[in-house]
Protein backbone atom coordinates (compact mmCIF):
# COMPACT_ATOMS: atom_id res chain seq x y z
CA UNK A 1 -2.79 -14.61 -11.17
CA UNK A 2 -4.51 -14.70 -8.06
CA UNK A 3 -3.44 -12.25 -5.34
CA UNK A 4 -4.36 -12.02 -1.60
CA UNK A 5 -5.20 -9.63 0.46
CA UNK A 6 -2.50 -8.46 2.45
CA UNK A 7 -2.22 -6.19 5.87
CA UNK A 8 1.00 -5.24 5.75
CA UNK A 9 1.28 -5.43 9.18
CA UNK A 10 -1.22 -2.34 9.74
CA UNK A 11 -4.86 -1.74 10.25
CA UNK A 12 -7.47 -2.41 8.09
CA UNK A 13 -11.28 -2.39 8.52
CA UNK A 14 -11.62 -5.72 5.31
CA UNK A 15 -10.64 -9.19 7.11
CA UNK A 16 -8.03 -10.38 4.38
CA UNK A 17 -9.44 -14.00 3.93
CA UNK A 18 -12.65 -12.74 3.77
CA UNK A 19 -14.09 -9.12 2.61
CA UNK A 20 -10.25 -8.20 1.29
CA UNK A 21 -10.31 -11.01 -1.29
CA UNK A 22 -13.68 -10.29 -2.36
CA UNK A 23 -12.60 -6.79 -3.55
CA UNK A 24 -9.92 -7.43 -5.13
CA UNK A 25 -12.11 -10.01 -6.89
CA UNK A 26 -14.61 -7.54 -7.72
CA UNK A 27 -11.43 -5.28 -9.59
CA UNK A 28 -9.95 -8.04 -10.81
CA UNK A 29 -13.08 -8.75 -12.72
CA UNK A 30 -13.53 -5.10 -14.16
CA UNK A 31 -9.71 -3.93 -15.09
CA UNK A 32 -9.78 -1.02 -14.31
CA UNK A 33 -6.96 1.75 -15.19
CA UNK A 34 -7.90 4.75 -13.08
CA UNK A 35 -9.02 4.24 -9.93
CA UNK A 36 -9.95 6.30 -6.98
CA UNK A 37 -9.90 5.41 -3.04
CA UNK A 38 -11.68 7.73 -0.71
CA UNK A 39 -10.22 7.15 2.89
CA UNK A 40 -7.00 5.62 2.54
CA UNK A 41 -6.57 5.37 6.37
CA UNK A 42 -2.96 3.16 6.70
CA UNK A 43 -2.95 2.44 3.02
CA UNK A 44 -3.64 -1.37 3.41
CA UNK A 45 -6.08 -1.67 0.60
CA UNK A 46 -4.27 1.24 -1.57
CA UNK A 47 -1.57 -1.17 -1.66
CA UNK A 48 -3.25 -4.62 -2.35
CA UNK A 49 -5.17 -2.24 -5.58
CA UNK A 50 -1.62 -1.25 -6.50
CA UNK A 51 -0.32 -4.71 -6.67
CA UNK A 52 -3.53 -5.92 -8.29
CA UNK A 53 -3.56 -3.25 -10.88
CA UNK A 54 0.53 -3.31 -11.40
CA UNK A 55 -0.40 -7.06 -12.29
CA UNK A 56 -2.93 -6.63 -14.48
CA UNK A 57 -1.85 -3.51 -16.31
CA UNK A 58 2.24 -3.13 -15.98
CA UNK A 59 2.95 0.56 -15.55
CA UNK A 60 -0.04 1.72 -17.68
CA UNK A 61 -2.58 2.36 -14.34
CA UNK A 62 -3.10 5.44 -11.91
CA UNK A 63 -4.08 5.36 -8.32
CA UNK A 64 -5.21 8.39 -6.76
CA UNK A 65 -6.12 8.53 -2.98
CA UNK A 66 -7.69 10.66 -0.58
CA UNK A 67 -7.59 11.36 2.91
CA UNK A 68 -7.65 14.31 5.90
CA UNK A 69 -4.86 11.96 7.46
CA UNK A 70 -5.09 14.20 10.51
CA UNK A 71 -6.91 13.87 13.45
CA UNK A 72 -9.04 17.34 13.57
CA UNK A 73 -11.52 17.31 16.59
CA UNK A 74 -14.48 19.03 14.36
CA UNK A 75 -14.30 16.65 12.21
CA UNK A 76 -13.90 13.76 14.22
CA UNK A 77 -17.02 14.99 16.39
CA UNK A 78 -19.41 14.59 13.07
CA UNK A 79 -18.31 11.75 11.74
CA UNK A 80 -17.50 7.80 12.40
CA UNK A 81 -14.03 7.56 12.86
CA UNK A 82 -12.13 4.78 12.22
CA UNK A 83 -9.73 3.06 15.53
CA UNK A 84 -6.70 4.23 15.16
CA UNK A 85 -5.20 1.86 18.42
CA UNK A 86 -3.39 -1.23 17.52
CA UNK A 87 -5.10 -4.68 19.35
CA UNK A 88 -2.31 -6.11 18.66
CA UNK A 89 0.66 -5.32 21.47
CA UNK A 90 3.36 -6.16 19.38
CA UNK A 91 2.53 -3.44 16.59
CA UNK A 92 1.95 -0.91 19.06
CA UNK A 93 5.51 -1.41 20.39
CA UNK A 94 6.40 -1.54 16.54
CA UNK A 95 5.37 1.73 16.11
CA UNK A 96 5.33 3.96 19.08
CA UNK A 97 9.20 2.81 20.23
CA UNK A 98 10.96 1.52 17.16
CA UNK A 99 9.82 2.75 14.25
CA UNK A 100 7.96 5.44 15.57
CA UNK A 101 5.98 6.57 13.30
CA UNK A 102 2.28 7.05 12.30
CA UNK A 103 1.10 4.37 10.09
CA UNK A 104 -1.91 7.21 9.77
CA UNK A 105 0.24 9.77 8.03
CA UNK A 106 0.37 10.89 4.74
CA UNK A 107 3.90 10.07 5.11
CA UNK A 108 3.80 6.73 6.26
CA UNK A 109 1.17 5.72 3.41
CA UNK A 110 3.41 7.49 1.08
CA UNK A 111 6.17 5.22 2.22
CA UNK A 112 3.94 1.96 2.03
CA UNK A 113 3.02 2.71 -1.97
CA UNK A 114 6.52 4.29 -2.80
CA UNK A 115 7.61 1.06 -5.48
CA UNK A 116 4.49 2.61 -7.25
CA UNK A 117 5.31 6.11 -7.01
CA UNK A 118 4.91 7.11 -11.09
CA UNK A 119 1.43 5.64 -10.62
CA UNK A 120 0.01 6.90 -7.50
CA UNK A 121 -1.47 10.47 -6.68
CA UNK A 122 -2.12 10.51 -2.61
CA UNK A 123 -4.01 13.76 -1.57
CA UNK A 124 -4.12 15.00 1.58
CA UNK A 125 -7.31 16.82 2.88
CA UNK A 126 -11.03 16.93 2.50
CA UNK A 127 -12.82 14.93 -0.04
CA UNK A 128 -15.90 16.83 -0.17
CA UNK A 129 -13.79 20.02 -1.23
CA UNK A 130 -10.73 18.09 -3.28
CA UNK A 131 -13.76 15.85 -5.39
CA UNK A 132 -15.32 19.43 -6.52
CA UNK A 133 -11.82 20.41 -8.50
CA UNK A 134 -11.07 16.86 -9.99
CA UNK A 135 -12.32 15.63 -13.23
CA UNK A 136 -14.03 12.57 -12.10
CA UNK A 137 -15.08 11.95 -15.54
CA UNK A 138 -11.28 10.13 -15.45
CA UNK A 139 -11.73 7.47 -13.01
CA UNK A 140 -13.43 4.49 -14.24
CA UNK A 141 -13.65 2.90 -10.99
CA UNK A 142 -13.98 4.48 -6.88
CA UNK A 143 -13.86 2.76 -3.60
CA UNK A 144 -15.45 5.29 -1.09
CA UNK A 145 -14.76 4.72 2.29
CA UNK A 146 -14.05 8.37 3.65
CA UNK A 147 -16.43 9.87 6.04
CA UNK A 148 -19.24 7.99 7.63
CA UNK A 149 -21.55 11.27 7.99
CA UNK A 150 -25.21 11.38 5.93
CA UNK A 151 -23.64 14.76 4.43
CA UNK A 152 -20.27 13.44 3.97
CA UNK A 153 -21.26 10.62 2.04
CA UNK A 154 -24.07 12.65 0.00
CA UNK A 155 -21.54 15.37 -0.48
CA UNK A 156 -19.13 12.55 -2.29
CA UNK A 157 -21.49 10.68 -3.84
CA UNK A 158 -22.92 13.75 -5.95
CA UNK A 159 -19.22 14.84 -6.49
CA UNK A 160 -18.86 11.58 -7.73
CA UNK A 161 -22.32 11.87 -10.19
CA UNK A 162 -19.51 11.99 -13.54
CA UNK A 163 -17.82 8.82 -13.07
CA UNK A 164 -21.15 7.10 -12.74
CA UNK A 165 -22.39 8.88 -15.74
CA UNK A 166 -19.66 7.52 -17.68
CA UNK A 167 -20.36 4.01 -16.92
CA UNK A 168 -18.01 4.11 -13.70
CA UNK A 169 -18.11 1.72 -11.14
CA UNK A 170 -18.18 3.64 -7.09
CA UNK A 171 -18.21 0.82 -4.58
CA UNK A 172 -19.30 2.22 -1.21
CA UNK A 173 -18.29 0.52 1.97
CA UNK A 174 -19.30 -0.48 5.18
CA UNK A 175 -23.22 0.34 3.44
CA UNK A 176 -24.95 -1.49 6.44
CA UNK A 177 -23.00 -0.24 9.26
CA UNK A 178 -25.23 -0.24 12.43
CA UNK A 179 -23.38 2.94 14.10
CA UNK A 180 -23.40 4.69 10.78
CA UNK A 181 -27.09 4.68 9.75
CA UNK A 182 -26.16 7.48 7.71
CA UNK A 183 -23.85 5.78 5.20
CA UNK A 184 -27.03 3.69 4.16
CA UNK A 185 -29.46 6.82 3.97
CA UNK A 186 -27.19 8.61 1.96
CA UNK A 187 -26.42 6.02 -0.80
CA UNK A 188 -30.50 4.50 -1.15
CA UNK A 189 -31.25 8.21 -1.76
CA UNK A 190 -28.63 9.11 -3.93
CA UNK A 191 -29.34 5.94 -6.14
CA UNK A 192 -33.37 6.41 -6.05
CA UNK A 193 -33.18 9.86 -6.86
CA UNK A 194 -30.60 9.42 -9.80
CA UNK A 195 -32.26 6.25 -11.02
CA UNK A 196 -28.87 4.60 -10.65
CA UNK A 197 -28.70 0.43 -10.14
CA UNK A 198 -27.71 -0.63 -6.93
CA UNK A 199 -26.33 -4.02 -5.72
CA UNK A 200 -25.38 -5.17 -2.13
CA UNK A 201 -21.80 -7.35 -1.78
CA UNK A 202 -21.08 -9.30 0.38
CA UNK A 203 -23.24 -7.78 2.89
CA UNK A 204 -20.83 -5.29 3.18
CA UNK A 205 -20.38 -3.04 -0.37
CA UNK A 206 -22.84 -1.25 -2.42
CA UNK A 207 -22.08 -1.11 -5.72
CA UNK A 208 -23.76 1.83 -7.79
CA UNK A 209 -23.61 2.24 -11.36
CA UNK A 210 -25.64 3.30 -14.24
């Protein structure tokens, strides 16, 4: 078994030969059966977990994802936002004439993971208030990559305290991000103050864990 990183012909922040792969390494090596993406964005990596996980554990796996999946001014004014604007010509064409639709839609991502629709959960709103009425003890393993804010990754970090507890795995993105000091700020307090391990990725994921 050894699956690729895939785009799906929509935006992704992971370069598929390169930071993509090494995630789905990093799952691959831990199994895990619940898992829990913070900032789906066009549902490129939801999908490449889906496949990986369908692969390694048939039916018996649950993906759950989260995202505000709108653009909301207030929010976008406090946080890093991710480029919604294709480079490529062709896909803009794609989907502003023919298909036209929003690959950044909860309907569109819904679409993209519907052959795993018994497994998947996609949520549609604020992490930092959706995290609070979860039972995180549940997921064994979280990729956060939802708000780039000091307080929005603080705020899901310490909503995310229970799955770390448990001997979870939360893998925090883009954790040296020049533009987004804050990601970094949040996470080295969260782990020093919590006595939690920490280990930098491929110069691009922090992993925390007990």
């Amino acid at each position: 078994m050894n699956l690729r990183f895939k785009n799906y012909w929509r935006k992704s922040s992971l370069k598929k030969n390169r930071d993509g792969d090494f995630l789905l390494e990093h799952i691959k090596k831990n199994k895990p059966k619940n898992f829990l993406e913070i900032g789906v964005f066009h549902g490129v990596t939801s999908r490449n977990v889906c496949e990986l996980l369908k692969s390694l554990h048939g039916e018996n796996f649950k993906f759950t994802g989260i995202d505000l999946f709108e653009k909301d001014q207030m929010i976008l004014d406090k946080e890093v936002a991710p480029k919604t604007k294709f480079s490529n010509p062709f896909k803009n064409i794609f989907y502003n004439y023919i298909s036209r639709t929003n690959p950044y839609s909860f309907k569109s991502v819904s679409n993209l993971l519907r052959k795993f629709k018994y497994n998947v959960n996609i949520i549609k709103g604020d992490s930092n208030i959706i995290l609070k009425d979860m039972s995180e003890k549940l997921f064994d393993y979280v990729f956060l990559d939802g708000g780039h804010s000091y307080k929005t990754v603080k705020n899901d970090l310490n909503n995310l305290l229970p799955v770390i507890t448990n001997n979870g795995i939360v893998i925090c993105d883009d954790y040296n991000l020049s533009y987004a000091p804050g990601v970094k700020k949040a996470i080295d307090e969260f782990t020093k103050i919590n006595n939690f391990s920490i280990k930098i990725l491929h110069s691009r994921f922090a992993e925390i864990t007990k």
